[in-house]
N, C-alpha and C. Protein backbone atom coordinates (compact mmCIF):
# COMPACT_ATOMS: atom_id res chain seq x y z
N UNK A 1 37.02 -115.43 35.80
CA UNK A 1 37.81 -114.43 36.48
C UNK A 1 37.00 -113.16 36.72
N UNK A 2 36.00 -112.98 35.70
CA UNK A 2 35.36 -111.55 35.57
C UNK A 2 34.60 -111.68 36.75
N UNK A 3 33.56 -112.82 37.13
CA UNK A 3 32.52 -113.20 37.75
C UNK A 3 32.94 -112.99 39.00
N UNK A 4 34.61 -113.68 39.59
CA UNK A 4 35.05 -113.43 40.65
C UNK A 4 35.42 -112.02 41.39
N UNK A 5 35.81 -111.56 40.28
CA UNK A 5 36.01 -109.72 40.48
C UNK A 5 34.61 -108.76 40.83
N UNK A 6 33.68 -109.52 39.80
CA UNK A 6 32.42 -108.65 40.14
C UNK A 6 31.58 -109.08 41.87
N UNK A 7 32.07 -110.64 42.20
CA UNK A 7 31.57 -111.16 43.22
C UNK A 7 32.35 -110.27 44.15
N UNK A 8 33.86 -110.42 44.33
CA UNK A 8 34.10 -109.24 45.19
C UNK A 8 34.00 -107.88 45.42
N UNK A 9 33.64 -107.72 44.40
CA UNK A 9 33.15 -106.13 44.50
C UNK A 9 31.70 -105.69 44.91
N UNK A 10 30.46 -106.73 44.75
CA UNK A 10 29.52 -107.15 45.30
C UNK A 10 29.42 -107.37 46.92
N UNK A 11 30.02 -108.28 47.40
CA UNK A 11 30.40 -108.19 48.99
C UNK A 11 31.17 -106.84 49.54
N UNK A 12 31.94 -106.23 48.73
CA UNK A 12 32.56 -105.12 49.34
C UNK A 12 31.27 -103.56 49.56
N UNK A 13 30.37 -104.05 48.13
CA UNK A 13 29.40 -102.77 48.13
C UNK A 13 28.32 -103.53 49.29
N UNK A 14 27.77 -104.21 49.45
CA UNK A 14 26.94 -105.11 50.69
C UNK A 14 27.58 -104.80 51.49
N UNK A 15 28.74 -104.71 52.13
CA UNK A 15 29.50 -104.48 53.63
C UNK A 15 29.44 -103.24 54.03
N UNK A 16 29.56 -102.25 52.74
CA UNK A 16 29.90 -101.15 53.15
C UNK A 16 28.17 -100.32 53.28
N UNK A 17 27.10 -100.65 52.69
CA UNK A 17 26.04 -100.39 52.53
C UNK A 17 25.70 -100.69 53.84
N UNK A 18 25.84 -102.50 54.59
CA UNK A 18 25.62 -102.81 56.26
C UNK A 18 25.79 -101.13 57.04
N UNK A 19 27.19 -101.20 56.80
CA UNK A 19 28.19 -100.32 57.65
C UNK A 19 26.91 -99.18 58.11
N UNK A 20 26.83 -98.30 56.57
CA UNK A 20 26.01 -97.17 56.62
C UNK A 20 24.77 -97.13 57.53
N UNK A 21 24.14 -98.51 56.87
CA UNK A 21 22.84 -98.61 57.53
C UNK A 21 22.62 -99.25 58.93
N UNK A 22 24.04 -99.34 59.51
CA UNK A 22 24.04 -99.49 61.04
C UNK A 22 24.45 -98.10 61.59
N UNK A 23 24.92 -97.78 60.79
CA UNK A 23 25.10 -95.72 61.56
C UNK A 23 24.11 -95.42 61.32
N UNK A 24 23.54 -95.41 60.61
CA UNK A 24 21.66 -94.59 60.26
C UNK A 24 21.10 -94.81 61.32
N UNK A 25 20.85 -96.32 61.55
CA UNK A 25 19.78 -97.30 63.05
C UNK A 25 20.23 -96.44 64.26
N UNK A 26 21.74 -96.47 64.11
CA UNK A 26 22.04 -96.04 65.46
C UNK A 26 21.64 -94.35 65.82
N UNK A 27 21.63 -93.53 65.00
CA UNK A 27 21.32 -92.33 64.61
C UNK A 27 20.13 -92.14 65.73
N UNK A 28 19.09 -92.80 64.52
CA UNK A 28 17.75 -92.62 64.43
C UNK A 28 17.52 -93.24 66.12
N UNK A 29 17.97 -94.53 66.78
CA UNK A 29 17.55 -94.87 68.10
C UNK A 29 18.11 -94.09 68.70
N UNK A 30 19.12 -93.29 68.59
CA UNK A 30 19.66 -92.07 69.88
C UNK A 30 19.75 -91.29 69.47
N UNK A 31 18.48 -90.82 68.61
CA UNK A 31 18.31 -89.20 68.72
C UNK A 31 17.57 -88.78 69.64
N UNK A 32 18.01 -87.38 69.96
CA UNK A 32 17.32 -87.19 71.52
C UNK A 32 16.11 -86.49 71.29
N UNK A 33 15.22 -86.83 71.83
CA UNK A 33 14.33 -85.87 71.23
C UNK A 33 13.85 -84.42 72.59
N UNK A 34 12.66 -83.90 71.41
CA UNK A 34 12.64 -82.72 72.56
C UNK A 34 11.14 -82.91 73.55
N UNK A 35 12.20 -82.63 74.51
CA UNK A 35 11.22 -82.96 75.99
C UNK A 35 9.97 -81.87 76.06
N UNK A 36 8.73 -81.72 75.80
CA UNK A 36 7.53 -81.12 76.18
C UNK A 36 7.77 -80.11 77.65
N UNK A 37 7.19 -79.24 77.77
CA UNK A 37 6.88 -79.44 79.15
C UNK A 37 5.63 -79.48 80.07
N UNK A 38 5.99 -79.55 81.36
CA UNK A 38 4.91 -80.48 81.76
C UNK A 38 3.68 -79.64 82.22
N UNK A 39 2.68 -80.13 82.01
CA UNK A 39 1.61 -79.71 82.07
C UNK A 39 1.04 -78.36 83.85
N UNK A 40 1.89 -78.83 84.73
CA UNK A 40 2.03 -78.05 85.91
C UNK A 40 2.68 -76.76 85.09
N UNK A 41 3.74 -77.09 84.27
CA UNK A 41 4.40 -75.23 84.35
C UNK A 41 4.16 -74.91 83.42
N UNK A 42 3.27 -75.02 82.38
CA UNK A 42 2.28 -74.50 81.34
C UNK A 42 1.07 -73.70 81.98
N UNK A 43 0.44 -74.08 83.01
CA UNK A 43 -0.74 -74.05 82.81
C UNK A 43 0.03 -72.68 84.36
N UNK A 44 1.25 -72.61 84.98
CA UNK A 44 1.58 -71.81 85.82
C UNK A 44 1.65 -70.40 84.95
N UNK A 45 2.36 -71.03 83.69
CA UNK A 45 2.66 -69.80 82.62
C UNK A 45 1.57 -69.15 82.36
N UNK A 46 0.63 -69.75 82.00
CA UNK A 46 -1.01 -69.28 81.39
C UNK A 46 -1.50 -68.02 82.53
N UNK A 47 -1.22 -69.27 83.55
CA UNK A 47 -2.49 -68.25 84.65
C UNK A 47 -1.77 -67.10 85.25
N UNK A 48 -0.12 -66.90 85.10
CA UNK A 48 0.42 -65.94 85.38
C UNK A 48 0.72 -65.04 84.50
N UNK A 49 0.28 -65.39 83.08
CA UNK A 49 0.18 -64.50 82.00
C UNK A 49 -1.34 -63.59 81.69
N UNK A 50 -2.03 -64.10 82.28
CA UNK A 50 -3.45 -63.69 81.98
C UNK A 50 -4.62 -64.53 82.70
N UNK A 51 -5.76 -63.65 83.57
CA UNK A 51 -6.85 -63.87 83.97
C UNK A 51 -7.92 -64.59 83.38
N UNK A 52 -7.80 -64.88 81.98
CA UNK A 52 -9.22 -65.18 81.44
C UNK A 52 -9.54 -66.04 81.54
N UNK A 53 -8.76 -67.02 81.83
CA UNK A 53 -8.90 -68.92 81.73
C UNK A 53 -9.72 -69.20 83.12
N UNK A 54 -10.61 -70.11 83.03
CA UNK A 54 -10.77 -70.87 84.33
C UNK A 54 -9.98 -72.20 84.22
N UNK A 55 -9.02 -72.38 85.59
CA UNK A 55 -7.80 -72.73 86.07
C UNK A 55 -8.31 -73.95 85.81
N UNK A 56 -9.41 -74.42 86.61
CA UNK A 56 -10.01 -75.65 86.70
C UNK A 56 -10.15 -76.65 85.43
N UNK A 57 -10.61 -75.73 84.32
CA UNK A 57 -11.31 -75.79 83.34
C UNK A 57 -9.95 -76.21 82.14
N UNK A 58 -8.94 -75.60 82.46
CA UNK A 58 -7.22 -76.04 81.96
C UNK A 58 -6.41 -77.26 81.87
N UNK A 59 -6.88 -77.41 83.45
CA UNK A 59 -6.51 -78.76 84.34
C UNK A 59 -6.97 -80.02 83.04
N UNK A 60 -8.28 -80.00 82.60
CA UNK A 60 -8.35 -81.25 82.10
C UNK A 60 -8.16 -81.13 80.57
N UNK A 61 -7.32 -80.01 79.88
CA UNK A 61 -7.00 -80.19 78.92
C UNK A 61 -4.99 -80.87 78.84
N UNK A 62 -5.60 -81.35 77.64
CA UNK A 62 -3.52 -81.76 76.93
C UNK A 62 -2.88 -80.79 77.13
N UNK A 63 -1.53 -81.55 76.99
CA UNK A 63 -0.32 -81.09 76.60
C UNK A 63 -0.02 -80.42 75.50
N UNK A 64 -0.41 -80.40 74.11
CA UNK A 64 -0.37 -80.16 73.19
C UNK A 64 -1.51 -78.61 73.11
N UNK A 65 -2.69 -79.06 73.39
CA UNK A 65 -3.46 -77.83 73.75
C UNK A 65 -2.96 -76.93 74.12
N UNK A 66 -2.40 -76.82 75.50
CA UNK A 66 -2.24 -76.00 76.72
C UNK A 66 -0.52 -75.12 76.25
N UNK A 67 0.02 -76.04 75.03
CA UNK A 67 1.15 -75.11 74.35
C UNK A 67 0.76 -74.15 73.45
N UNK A 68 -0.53 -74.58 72.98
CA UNK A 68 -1.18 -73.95 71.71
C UNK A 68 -1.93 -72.08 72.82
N UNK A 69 -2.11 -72.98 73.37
CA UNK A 69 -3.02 -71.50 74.54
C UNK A 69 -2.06 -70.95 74.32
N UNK A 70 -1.06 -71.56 75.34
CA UNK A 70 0.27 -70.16 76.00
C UNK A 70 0.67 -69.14 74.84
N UNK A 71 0.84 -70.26 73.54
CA UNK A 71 1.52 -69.08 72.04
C UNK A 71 0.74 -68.38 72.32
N UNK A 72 -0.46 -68.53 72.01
CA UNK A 72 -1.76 -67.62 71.80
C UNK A 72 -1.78 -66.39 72.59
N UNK A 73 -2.15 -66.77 74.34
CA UNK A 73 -1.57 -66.00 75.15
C UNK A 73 -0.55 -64.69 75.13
N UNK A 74 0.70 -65.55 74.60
CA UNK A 74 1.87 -64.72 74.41
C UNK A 74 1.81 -63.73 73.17
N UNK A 75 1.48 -64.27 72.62
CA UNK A 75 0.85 -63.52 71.26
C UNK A 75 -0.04 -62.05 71.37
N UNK A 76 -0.85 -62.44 72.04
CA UNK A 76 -1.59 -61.54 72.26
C UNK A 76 -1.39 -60.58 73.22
N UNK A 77 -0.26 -61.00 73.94
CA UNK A 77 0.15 -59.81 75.63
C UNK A 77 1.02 -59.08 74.84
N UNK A 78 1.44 -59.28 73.66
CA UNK A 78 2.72 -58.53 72.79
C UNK A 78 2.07 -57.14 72.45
């Protein structure tokens, strides 16, 4: 009798554990994330924030870079 009680209480903690960990999955696949922006209106920001850059020379850097400039940039026009 004990074995049967603990078996159902076993499937009930497994179901409800599923449950959770299908709201988590779902979470985690539709979280939205945050959109960058694009390398045209970064590099518009830069060159309309300050002269020093060669434009050309911008062009063939990242995305990630070219956010790091602008702080910098902005930072420094303060």
């Amino acid at each position: 009798m004990l074995e049967i009680i603990i078996g159902l209480c076993g499937a009930t903690l497994l179901k409800a554990l599923h449950i959770i960990g299908t709201k988590i999955m779902a979470n985690l696949i539709n979280a939205k994330k945050e959109k960058k922006p694009t390398k045209k209106a970064l590099m518009q920001e830069i060159a309309g924030t300050t002269d020093l850059f060669n434009v050309a020379s911008l062009e063939r850097t990242n995305v990630d870079n070219l956010i790091v400039i602008l702080d910098l940039v902005n930072k420094g026009a303060k």
